[in-house]
PDB file of N, CA and C in Angstrom:
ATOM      1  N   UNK A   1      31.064  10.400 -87.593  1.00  0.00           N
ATOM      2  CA  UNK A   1      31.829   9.200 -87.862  1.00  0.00           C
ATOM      3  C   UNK A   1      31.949   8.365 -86.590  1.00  0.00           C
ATOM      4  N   UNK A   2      31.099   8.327 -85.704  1.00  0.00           N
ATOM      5  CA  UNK A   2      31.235   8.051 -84.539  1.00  0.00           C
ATOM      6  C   UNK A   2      30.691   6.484 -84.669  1.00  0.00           C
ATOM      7  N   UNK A   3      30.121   6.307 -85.126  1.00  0.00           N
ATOM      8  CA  UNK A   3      29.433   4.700 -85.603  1.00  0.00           C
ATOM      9  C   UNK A   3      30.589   4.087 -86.013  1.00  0.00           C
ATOM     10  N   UNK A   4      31.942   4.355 -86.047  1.00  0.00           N
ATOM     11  CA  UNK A   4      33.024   3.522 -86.439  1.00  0.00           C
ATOM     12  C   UNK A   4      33.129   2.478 -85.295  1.00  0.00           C
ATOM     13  N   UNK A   5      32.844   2.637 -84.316  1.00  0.00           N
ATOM     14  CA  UNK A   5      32.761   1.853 -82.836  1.00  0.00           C
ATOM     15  C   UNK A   5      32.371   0.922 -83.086  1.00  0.00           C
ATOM     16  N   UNK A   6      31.393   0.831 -84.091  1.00  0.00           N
ATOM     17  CA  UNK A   6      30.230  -0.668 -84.450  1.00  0.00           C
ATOM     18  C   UNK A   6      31.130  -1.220 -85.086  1.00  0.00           C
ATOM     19  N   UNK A   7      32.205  -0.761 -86.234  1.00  0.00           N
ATOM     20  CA  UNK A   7      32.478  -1.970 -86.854  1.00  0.00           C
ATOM     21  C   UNK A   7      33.357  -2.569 -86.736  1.00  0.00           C
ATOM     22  N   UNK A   8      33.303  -4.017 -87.037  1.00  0.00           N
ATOM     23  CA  UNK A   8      33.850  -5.097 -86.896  1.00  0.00           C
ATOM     24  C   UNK A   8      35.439  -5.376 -88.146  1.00  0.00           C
ATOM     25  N   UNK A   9      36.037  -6.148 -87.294  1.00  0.00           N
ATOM     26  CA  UNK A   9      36.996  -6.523 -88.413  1.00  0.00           C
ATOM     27  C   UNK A   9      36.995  -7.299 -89.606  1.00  0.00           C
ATOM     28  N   UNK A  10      37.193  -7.024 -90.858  1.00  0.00           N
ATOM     29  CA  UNK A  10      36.881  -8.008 -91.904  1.00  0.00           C
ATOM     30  C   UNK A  10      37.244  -9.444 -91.745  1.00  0.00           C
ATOM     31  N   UNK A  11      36.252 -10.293 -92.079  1.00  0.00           N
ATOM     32  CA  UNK A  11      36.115 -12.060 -91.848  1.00  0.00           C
ATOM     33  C   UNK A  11      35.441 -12.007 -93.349  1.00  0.00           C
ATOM     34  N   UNK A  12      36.957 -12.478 -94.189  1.00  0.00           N
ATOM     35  CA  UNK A  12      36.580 -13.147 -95.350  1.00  0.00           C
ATOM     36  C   UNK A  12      36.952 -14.678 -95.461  1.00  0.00           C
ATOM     37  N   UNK A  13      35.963 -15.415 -96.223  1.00  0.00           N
ATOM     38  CA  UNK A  13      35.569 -16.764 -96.968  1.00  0.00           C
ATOM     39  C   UNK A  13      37.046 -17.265 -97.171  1.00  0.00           C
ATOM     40  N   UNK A  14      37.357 -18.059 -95.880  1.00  0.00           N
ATOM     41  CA  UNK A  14      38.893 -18.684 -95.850  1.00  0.00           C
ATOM     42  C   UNK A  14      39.984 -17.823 -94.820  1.00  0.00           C
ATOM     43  N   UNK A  15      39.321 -16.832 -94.220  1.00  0.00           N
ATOM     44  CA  UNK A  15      39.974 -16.562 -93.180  1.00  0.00           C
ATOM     45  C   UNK A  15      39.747 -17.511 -91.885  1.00  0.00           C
ATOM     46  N   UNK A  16      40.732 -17.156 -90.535  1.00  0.00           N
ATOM     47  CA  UNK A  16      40.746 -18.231 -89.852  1.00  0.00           C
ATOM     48  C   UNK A  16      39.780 -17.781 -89.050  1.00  0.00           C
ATOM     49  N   UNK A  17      39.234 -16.378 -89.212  1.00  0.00           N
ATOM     50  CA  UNK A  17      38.109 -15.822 -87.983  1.00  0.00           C
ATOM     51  C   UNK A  17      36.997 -15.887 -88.630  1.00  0.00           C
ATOM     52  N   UNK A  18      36.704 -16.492 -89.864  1.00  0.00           N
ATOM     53  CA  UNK A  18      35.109 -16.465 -90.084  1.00  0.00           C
ATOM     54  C   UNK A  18      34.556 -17.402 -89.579  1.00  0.00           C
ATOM     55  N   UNK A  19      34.982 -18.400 -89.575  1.00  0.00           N
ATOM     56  CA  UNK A  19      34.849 -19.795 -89.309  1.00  0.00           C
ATOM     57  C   UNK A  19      34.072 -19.280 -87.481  1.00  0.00           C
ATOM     58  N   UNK A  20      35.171 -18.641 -86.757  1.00  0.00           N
ATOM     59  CA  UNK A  20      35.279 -18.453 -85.360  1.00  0.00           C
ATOM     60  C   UNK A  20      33.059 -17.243 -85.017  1.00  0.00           C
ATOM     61  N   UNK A  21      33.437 -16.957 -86.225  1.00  0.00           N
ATOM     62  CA  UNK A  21      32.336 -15.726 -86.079  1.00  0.00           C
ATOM     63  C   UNK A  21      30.706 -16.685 -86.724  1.00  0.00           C
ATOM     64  N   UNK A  22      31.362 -17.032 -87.410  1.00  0.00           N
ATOM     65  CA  UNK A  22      29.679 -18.176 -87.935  1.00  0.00           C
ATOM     66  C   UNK A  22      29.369 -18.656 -86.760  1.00  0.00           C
ATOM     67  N   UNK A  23      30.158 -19.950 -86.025  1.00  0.00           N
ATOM     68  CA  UNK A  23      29.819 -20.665 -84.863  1.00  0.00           C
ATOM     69  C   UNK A  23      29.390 -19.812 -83.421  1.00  0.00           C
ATOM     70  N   UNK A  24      30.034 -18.323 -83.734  1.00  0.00           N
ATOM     71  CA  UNK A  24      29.602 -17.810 -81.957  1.00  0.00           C
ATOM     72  C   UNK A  24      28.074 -16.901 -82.233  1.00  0.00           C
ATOM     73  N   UNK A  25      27.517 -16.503 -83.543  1.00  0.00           N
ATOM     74  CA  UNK A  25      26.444 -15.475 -83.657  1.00  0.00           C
ATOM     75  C   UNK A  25      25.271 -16.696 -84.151  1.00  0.00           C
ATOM     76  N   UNK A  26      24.726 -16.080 -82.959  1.00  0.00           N
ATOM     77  CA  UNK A  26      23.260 -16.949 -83.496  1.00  0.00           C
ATOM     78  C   UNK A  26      22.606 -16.586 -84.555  1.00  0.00           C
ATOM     79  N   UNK A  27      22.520 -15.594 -85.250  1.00  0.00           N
ATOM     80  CA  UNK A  27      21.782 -15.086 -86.281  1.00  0.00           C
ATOM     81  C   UNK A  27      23.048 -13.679 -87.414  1.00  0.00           C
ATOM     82  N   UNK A  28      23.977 -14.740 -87.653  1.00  0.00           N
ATOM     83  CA  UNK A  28      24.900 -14.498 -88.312  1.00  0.00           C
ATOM     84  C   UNK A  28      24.658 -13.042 -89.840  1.00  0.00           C
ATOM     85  N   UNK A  29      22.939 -13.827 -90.255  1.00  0.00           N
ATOM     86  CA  UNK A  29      22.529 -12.737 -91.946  1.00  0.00           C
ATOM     87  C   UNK A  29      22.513 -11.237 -91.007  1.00  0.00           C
ATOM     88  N   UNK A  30      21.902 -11.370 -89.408  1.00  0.00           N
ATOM     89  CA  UNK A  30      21.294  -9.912 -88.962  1.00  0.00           C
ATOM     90  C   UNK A  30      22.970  -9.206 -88.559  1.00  0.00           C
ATOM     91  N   UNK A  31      23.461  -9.868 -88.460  1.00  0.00           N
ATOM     92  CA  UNK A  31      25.228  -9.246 -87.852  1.00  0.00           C
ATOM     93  C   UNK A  31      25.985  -8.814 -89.117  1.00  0.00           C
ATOM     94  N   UNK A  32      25.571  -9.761 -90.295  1.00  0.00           N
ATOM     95  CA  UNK A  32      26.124  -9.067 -91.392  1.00  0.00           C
ATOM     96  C   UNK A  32      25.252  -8.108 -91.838  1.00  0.00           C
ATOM     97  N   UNK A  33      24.632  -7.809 -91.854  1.00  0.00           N
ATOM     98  CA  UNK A  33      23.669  -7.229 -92.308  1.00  0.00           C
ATOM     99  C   UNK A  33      23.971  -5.593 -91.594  1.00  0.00           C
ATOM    100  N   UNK A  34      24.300  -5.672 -90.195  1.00  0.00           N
ATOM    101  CA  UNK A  34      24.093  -4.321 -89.534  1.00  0.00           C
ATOM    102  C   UNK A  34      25.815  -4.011 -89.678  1.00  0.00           C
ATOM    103  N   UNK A  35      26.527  -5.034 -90.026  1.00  0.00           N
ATOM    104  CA  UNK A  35      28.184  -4.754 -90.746  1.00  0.00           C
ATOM    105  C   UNK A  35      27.993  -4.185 -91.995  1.00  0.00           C
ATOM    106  N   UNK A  36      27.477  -4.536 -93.028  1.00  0.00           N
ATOM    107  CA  UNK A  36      26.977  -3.967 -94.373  1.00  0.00           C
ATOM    108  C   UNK A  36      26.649  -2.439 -94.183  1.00  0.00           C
ATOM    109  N   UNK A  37      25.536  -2.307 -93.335  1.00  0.00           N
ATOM    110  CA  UNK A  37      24.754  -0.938 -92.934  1.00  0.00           C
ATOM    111  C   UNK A  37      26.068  -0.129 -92.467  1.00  0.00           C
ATOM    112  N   UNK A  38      27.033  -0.404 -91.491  1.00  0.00           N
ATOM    113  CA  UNK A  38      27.615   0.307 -91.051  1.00  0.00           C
ATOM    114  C   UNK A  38      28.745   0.653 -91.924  1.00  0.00           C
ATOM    115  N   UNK A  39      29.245   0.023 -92.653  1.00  0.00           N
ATOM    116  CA  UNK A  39      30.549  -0.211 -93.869  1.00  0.00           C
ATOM    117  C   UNK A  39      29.832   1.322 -94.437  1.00  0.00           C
ATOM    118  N   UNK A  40      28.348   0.927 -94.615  1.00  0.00           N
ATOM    119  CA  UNK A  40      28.153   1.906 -96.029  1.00  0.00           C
ATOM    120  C   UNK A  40      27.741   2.972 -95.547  1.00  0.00           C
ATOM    121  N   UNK A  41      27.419   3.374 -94.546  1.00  0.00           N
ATOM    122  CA  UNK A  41      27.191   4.342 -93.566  1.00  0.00           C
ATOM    123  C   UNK A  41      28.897   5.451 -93.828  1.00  0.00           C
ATOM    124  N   UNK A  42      29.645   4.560 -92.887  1.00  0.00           N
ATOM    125  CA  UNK A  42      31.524   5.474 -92.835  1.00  0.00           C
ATOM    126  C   UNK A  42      31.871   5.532 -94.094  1.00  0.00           C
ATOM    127  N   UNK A  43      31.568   4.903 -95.317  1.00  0.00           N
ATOM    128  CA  UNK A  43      31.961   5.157 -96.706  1.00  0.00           C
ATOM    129  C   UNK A  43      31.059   6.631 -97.293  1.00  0.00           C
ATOM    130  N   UNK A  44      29.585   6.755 -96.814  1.00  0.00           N
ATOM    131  CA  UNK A  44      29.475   7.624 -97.346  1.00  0.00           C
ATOM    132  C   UNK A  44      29.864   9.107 -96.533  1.00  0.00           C
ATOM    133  N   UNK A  45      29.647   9.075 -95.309  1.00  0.00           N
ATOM    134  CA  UNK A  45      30.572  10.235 -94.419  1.00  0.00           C
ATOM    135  C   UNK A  45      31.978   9.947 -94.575  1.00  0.00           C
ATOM    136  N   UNK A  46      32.774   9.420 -94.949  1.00  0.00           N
ATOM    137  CA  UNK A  46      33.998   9.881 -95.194  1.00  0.00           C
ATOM    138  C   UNK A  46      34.206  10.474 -96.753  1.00  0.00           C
ATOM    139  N   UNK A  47      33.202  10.133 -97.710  1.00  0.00           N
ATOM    140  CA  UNK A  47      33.412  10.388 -99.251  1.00  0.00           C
ATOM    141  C   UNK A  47      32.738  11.809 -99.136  1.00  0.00           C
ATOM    142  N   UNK A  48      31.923  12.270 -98.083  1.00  0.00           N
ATOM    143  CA  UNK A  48      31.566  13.669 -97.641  1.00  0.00           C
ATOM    144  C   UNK A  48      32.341  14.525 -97.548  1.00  0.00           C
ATOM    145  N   UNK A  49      33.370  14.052 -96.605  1.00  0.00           N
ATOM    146  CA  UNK A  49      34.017  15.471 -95.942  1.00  0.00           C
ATOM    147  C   UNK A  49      35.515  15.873 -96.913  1.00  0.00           C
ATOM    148  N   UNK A  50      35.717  16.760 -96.438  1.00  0.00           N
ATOM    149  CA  UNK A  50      37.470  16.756 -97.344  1.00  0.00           C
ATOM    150  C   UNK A  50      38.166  16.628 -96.717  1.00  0.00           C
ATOM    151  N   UNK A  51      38.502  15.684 -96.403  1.00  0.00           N
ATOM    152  CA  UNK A  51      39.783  15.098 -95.585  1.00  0.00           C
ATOM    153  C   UNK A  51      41.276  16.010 -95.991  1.00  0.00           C
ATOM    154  N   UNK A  52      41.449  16.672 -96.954  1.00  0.00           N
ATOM    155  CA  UNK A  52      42.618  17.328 -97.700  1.00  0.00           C
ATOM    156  C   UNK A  52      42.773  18.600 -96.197  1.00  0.00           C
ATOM    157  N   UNK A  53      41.756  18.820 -95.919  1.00  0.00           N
ATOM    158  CA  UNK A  53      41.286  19.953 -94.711  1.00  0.00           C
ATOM    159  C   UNK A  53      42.476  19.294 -93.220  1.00  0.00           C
ATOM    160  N   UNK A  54      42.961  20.162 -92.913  1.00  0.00           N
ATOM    161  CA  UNK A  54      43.601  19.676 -91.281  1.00  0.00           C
ATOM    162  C   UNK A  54      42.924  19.941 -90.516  1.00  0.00           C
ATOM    163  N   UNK A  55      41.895  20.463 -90.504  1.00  0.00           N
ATOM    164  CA  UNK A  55      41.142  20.537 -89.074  1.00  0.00           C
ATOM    165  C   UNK A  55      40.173  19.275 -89.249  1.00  0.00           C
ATOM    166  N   UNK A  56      39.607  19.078 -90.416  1.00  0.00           N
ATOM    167  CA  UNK A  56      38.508  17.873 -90.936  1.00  0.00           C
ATOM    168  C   UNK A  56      39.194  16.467 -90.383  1.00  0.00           C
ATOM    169  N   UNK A  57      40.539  16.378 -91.372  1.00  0.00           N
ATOM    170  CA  UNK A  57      41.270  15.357 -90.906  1.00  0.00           C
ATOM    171  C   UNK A  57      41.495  15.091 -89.324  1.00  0.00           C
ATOM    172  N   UNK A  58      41.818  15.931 -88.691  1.00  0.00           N
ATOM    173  CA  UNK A  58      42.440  15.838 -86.777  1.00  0.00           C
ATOM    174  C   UNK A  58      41.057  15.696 -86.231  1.00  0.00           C
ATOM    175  N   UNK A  59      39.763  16.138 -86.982  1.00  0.00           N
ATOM    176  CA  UNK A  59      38.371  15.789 -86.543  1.00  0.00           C
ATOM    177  C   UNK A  59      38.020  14.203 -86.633  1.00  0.00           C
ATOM    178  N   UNK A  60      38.970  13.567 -87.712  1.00  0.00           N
ATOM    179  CA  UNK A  60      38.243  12.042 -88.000  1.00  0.00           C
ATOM    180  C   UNK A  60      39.398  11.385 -88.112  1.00  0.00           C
ATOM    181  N   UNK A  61      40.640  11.365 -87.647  1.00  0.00           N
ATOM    182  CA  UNK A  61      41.955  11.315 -87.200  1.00  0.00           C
ATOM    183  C   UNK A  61      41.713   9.575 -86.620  1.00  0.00           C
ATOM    184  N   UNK A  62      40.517   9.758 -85.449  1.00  0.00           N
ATOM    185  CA  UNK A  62      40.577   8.663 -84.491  1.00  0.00           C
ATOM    186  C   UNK A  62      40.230   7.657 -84.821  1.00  0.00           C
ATOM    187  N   UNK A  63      38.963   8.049 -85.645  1.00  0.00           N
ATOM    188  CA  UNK A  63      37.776   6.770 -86.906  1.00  0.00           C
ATOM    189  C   UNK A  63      39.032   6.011 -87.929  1.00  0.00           C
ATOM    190  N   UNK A  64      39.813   7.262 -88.302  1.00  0.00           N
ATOM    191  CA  UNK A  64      40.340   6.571 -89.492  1.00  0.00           C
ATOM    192  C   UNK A  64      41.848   5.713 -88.790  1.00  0.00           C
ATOM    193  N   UNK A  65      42.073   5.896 -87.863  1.00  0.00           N
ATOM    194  CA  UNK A  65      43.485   5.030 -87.176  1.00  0.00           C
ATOM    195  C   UNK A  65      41.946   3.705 -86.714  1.00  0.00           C
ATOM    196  N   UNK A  66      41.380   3.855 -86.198  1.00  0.00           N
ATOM    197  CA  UNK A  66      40.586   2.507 -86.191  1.00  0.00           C
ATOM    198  C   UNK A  66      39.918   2.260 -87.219  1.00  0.00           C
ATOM    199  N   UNK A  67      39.858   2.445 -88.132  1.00  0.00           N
ATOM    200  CA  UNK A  67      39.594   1.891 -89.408  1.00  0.00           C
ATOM    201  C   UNK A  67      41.076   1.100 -90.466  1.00  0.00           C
ATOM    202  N   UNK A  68      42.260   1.784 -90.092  1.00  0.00           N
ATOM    203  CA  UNK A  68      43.107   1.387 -90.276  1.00  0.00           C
ATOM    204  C   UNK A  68      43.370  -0.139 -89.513  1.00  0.00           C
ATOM    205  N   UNK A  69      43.633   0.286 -88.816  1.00  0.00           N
ATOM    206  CA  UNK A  69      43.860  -1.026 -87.305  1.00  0.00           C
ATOM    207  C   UNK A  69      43.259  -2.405 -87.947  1.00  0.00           C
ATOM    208  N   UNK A  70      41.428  -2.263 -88.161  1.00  0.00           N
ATOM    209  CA  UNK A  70      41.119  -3.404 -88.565  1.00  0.00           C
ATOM    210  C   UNK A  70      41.425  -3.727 -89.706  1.00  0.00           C
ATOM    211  N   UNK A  71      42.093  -3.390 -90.604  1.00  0.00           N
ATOM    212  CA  UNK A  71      42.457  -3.552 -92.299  1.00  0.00           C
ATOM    213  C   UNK A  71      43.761  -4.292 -91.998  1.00  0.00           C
ATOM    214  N   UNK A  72      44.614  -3.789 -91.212  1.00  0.00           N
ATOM    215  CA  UNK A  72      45.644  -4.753 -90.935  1.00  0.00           C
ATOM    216  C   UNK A  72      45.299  -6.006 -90.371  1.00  0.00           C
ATOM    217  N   UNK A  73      44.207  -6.085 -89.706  1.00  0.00           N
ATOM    218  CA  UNK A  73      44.227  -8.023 -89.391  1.00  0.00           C
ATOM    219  C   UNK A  73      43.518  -8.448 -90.811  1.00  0.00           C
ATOM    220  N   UNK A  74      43.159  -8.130 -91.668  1.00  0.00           N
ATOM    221  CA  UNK A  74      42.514  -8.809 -92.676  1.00  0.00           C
ATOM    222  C   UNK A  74      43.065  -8.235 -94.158  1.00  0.00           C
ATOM    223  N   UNK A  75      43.993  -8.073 -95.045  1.00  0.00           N
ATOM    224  CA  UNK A  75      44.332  -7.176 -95.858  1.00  0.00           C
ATOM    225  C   UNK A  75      42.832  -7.325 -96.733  1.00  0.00           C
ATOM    226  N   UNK A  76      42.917  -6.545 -97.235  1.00  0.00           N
ATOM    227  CA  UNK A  76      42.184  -6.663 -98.284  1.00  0.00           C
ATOM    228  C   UNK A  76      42.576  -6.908 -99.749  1.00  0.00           C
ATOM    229  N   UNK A  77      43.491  -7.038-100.143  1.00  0.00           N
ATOM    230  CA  UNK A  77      44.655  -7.202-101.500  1.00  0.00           C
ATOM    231  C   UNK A  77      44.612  -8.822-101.042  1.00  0.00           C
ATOM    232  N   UNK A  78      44.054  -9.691 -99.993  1.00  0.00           N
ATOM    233  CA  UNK A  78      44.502 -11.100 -99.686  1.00  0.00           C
ATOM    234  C   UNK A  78      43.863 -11.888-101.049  1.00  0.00           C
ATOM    235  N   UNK A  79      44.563 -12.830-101.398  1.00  0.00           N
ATOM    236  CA  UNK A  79      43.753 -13.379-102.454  1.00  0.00           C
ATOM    237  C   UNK A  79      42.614 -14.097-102.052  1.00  0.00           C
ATOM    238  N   UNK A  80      42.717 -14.375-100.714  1.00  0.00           N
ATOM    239  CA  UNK A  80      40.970 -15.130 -99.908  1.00  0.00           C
ATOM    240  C   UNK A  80      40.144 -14.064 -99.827  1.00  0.00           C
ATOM    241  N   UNK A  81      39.971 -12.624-100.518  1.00  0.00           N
ATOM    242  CA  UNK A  81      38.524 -11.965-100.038  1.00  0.00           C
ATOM    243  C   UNK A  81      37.948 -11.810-101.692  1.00  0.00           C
ATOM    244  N   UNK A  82      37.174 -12.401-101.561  1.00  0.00           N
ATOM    245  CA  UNK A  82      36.326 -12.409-102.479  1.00  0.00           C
ATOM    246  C   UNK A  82      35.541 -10.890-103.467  1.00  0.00           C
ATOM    247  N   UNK A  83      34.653 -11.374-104.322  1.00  0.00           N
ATOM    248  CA  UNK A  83      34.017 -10.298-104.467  1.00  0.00           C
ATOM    249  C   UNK A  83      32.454  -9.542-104.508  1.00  0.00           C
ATOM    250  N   UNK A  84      32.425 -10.305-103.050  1.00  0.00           N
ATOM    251  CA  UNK A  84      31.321  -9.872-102.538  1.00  0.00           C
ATOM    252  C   UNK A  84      31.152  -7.877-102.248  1.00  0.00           C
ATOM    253  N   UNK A  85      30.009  -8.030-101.524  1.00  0.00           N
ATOM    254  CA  UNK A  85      29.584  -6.928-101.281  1.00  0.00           C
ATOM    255  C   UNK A  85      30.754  -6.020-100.041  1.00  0.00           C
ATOM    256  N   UNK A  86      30.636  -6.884 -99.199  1.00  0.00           N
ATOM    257  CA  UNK A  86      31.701  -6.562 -97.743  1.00  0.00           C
ATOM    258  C   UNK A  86      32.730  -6.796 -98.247  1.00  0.00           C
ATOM    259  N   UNK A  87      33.282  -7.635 -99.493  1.00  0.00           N
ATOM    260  CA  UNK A  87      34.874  -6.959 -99.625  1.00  0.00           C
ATOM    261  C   UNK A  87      35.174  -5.792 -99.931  1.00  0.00           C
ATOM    262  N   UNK A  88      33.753  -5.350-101.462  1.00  0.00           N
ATOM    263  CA  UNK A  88      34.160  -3.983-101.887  1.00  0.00           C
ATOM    264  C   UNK A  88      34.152  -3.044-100.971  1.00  0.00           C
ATOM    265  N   UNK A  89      33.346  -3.388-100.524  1.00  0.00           N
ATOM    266  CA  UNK A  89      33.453  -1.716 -99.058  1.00  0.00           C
ATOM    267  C   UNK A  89      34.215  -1.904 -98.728  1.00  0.00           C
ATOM    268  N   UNK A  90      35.210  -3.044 -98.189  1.00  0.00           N
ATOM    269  CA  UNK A  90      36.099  -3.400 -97.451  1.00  0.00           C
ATOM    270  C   UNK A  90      37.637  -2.210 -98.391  1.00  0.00           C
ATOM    271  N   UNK A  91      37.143  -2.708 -99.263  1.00  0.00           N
ATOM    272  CA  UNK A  91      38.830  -1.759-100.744  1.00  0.00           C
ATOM    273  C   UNK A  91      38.269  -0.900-100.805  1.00  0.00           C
ATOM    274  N   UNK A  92      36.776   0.000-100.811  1.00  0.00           N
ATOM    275  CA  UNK A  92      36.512   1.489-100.697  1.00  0.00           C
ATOM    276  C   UNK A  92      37.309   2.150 -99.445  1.00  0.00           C
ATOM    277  N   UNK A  93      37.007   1.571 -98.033  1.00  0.00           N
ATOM    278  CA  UNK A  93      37.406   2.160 -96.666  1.00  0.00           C
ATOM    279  C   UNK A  93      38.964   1.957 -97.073  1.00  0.00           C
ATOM    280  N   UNK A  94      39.638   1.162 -97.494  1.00  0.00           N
ATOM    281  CA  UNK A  94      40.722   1.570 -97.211  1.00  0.00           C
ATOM    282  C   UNK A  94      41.494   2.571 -98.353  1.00  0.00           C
ATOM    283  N   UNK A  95      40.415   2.670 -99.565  1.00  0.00           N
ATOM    284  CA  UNK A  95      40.949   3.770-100.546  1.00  0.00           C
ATOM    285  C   UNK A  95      40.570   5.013 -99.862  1.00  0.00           C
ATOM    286  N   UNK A  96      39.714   5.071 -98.942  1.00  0.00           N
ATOM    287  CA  UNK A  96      39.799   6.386 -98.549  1.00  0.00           C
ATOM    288  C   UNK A  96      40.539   6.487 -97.498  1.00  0.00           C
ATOM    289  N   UNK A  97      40.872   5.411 -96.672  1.00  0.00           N
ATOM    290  CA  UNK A  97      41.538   6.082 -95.727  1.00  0.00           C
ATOM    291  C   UNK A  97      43.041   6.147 -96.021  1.00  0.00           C
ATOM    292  N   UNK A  98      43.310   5.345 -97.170  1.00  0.00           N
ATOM    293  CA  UNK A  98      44.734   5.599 -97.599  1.00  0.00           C
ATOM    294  C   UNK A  98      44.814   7.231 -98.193  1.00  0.00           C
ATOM    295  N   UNK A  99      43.926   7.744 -98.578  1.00  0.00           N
ATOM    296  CA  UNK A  99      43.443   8.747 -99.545  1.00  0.00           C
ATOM    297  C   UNK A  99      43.889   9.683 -98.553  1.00  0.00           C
ATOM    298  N   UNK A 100      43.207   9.913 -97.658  1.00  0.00           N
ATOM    299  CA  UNK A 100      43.269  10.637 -96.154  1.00  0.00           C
ATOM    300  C   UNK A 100      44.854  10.792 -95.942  1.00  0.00           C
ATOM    301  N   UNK A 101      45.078   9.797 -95.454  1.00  0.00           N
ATOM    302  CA  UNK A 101      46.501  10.017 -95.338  1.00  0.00           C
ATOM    303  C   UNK A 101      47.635  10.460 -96.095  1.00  0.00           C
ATOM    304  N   UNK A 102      47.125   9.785 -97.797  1.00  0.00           N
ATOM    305  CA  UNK A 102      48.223  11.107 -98.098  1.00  0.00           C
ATOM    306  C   UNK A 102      47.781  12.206 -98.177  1.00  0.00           C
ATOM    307  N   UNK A 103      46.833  12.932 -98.332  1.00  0.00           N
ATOM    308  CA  UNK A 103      46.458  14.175 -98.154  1.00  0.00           C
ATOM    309  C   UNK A 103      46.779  14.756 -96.606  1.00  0.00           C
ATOM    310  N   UNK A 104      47.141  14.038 -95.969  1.00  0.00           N
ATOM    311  CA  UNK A 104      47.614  14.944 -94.821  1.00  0.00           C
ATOM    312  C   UNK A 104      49.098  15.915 -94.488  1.00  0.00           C
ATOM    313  N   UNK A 105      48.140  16.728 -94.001  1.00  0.00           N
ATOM    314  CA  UNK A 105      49.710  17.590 -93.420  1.00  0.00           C
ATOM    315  C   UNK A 105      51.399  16.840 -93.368  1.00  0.00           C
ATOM    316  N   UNK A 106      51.046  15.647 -92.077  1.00  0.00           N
ATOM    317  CA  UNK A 106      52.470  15.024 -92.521  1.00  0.00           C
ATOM    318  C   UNK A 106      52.728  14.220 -93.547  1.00  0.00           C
ATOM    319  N   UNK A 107      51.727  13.686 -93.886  1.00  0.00           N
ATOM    320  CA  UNK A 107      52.125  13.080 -95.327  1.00  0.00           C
ATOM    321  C   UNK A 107      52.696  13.718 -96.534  1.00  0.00           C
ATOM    322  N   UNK A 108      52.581  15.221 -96.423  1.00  0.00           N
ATOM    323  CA  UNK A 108      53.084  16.002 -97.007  1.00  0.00           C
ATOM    324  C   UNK A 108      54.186  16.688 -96.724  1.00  0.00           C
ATOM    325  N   UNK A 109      54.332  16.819 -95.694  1.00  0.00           N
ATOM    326  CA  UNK A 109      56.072  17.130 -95.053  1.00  0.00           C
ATOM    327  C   UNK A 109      55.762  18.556 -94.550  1.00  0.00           C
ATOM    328  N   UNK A 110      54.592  18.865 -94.255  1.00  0.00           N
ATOM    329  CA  UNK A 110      54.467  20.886 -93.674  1.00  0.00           C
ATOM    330  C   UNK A 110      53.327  20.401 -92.642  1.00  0.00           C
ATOM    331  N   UNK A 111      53.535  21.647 -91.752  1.00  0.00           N
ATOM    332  CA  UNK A 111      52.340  21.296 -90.430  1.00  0.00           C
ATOM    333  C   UNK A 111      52.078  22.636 -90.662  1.00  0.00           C
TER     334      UNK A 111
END
C-alpha cells in the first residue's frame, strides 16, 4: 500500500482546486490518468487484505490516515462530484476506509 504517496487529493468539476490543477499540469489526461491507475491500484489492495485483523490494520494504519486526510479536503457526499470514474473510486476508498475503521480494535472498545 505504499503507492498511497502518489495520490493526490480529489479535484472535482466545481471545486476551487480543479480549476488551480488544469492551469498548472501541462498534460493534465496523463496526471489523471496515473490518478485513475493509482485510485484503482489502493482499492484493489485494500479490498485484499482483512482489515478486521489488528496486526493487518496497524500494518496499513498510515495509508489509511492519509487516505483519510485527503477525503476531508474534498467530501465526497459534496453535491459538486459528479459521476465520473474518479468520483466512484473516490466513495469506494472512503467505504473502505470507513469500513477499516469500524472494524478496528478501538472502534470497538477492546485492545
Amino acid at each position: 500500500v505504499s503507492c498511497v504517496g502518489w495520490l493526490r487529493a480529489p479535484l472535482f468539476h466545481g471545486s476551487q482546486g480543479a480549476k488551480k490543477v488544469e492551469e498548472g499540469i501541462q498534460d493534465s489526461s496523463k496526471a489523471a490518468d496515473l490518478q485513475w491507475r493509482v485510485r484503482r491500484l489502493l482499492i484493489r489492495c485494500l479490498q485484499s487484505l482483512d482489515l478486521t485483523d489488528p496486526d493487518t490494520s496497524k500494518a496499513v494504519a498510515a495509508a489509511l490516515h492519509f487516505i483519510r486526510q485527503l477525503l476531508q479536503k474534498t467530501p465526497c457526499t459534496d453535491h459538486a462530484v459528479t459521476t465520473s470514474k474518479a468520483a466512484r473510486q473516490w466513495r469506494e476508498l472512503q467505504a473502505l476506509v470507513a469500513s477499516a475503521q469500524d472494524a478496528s480494535p478501538l472502534a470497538r472498545g477492546s485492545n
